[in-house]
Protein backbone atom coordinates (compact mmCIF):
# COMPACT_ATOMS: atom_id res chain seq x y z
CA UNK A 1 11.07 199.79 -34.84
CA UNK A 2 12.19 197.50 -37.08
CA UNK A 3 13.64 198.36 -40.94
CA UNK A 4 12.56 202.42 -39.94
CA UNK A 5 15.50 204.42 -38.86
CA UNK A 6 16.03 208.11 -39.26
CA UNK A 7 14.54 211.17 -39.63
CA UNK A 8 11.14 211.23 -39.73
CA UNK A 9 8.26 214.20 -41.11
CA UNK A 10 8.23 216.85 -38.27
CA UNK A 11 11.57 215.26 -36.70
CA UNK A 12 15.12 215.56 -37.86
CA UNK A 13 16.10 213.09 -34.79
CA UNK A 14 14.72 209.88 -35.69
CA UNK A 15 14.03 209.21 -32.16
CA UNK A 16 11.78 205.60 -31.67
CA UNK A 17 9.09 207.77 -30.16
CA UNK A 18 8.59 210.00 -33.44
CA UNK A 19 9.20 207.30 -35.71
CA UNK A 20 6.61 205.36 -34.34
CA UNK A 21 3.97 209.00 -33.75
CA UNK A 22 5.00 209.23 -37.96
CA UNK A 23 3.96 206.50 -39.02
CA UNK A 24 0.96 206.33 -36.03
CA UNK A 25 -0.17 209.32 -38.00
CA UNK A 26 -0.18 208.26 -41.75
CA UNK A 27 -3.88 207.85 -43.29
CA UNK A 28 -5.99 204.93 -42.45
CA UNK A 29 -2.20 203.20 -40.00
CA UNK A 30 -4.17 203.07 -36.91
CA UNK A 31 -7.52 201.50 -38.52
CA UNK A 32 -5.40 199.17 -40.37
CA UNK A 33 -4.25 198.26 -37.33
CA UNK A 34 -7.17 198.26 -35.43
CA UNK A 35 -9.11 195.87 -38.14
CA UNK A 36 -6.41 192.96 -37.80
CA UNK A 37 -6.96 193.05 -34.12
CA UNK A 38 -8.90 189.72 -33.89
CA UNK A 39 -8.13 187.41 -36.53
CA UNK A 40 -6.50 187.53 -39.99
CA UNK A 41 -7.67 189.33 -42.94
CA UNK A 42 -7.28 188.81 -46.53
CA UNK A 43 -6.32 191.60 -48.93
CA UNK A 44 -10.08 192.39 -50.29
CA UNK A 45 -11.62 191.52 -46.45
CA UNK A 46 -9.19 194.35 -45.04
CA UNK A 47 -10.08 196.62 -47.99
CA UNK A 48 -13.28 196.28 -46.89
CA UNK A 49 -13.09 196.87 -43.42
CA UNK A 50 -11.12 199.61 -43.17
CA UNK A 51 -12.91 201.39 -45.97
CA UNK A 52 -9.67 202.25 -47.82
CA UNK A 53 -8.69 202.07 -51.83
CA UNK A 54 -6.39 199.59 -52.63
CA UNK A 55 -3.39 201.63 -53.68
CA UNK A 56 -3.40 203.44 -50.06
CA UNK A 57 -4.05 199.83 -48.09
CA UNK A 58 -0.96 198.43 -50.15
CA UNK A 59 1.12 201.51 -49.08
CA UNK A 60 0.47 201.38 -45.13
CA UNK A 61 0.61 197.43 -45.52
CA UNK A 62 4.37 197.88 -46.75
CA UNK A 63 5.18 200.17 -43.95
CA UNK A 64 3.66 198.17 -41.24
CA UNK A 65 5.43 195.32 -42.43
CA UNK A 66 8.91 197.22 -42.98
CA UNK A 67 8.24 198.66 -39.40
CA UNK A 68 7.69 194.45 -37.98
CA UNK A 69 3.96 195.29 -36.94
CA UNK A 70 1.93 193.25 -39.48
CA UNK A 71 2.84 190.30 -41.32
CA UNK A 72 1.05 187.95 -44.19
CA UNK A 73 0.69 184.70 -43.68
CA UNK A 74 -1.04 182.21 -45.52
CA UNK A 75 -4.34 183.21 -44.49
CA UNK A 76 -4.01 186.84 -44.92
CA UNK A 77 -2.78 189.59 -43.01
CA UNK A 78 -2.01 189.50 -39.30
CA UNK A 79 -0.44 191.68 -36.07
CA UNK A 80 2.70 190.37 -35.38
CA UNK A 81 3.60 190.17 -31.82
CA UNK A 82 5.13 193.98 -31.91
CA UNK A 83 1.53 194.89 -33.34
CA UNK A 84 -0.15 193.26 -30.74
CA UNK A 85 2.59 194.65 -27.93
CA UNK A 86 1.82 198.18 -29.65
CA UNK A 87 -2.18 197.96 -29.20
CA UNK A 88 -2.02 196.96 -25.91
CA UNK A 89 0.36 199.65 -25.09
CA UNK A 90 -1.97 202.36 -26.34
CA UNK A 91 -4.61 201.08 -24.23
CA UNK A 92 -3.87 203.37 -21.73
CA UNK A 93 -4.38 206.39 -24.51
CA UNK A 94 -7.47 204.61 -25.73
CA UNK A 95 -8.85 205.16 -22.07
CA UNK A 96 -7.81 208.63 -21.62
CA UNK A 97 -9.21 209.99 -24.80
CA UNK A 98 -12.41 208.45 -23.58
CA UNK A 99 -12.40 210.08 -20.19
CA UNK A 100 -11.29 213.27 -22.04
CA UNK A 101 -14.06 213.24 -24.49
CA UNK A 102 -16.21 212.58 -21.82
CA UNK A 103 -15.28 215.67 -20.27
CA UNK A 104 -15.29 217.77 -23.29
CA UNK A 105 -18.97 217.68 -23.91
């Protein structure tokens, strides 16, 4: 990932895989993530959507932008084409955990 290198919490390795599970795993990443799936987002629209303050949506918007995954353009926030590799690699996930809760019930 892009501008995040070392050790990360639960990891002294810094291998890609926990680097990317870390920050994966930080409050409201993945719905960040999730919300700019479709089309840009201004600052307030994203607040919105991912029902988030704005001092934790600032946070995960600097890390997701350190880490190449979401960038601002002039309309607002958007995936970059990492972000968009990275949802569509966790498709597969996405399908599982449906199965799985399926199953669980």
């Amino acid at each position: 990932m892009l501008g995040i290198t070392g050790p990360v919490r639960g990891s002294g390795t810094g291998r890609p895989i926990m680097v990317v599970l870390d920050l994966l795993g930080r409050r409201s990443a993945l719905r960040v993530l999730w919300e700019l799936r479709g089309e840009s987002l201004t600052f307030r629209a994203l607040q919105e959507a991912a029902a988030t303050n704005p001092a934790l949506l600032n946070t995960r918007l600097k890390e997701l932008r350190t880490a190449g995954l979401v960038e601002h353009t002039g309309r607002g926030y958007c995936l970059t084409g990492a972000g968009r590799d990275l949802l569509r690699a966790m498709q597969p996930l996405s399908e599982w955990a449906h199965e799985w809760g399926t199953c669980q019930r």
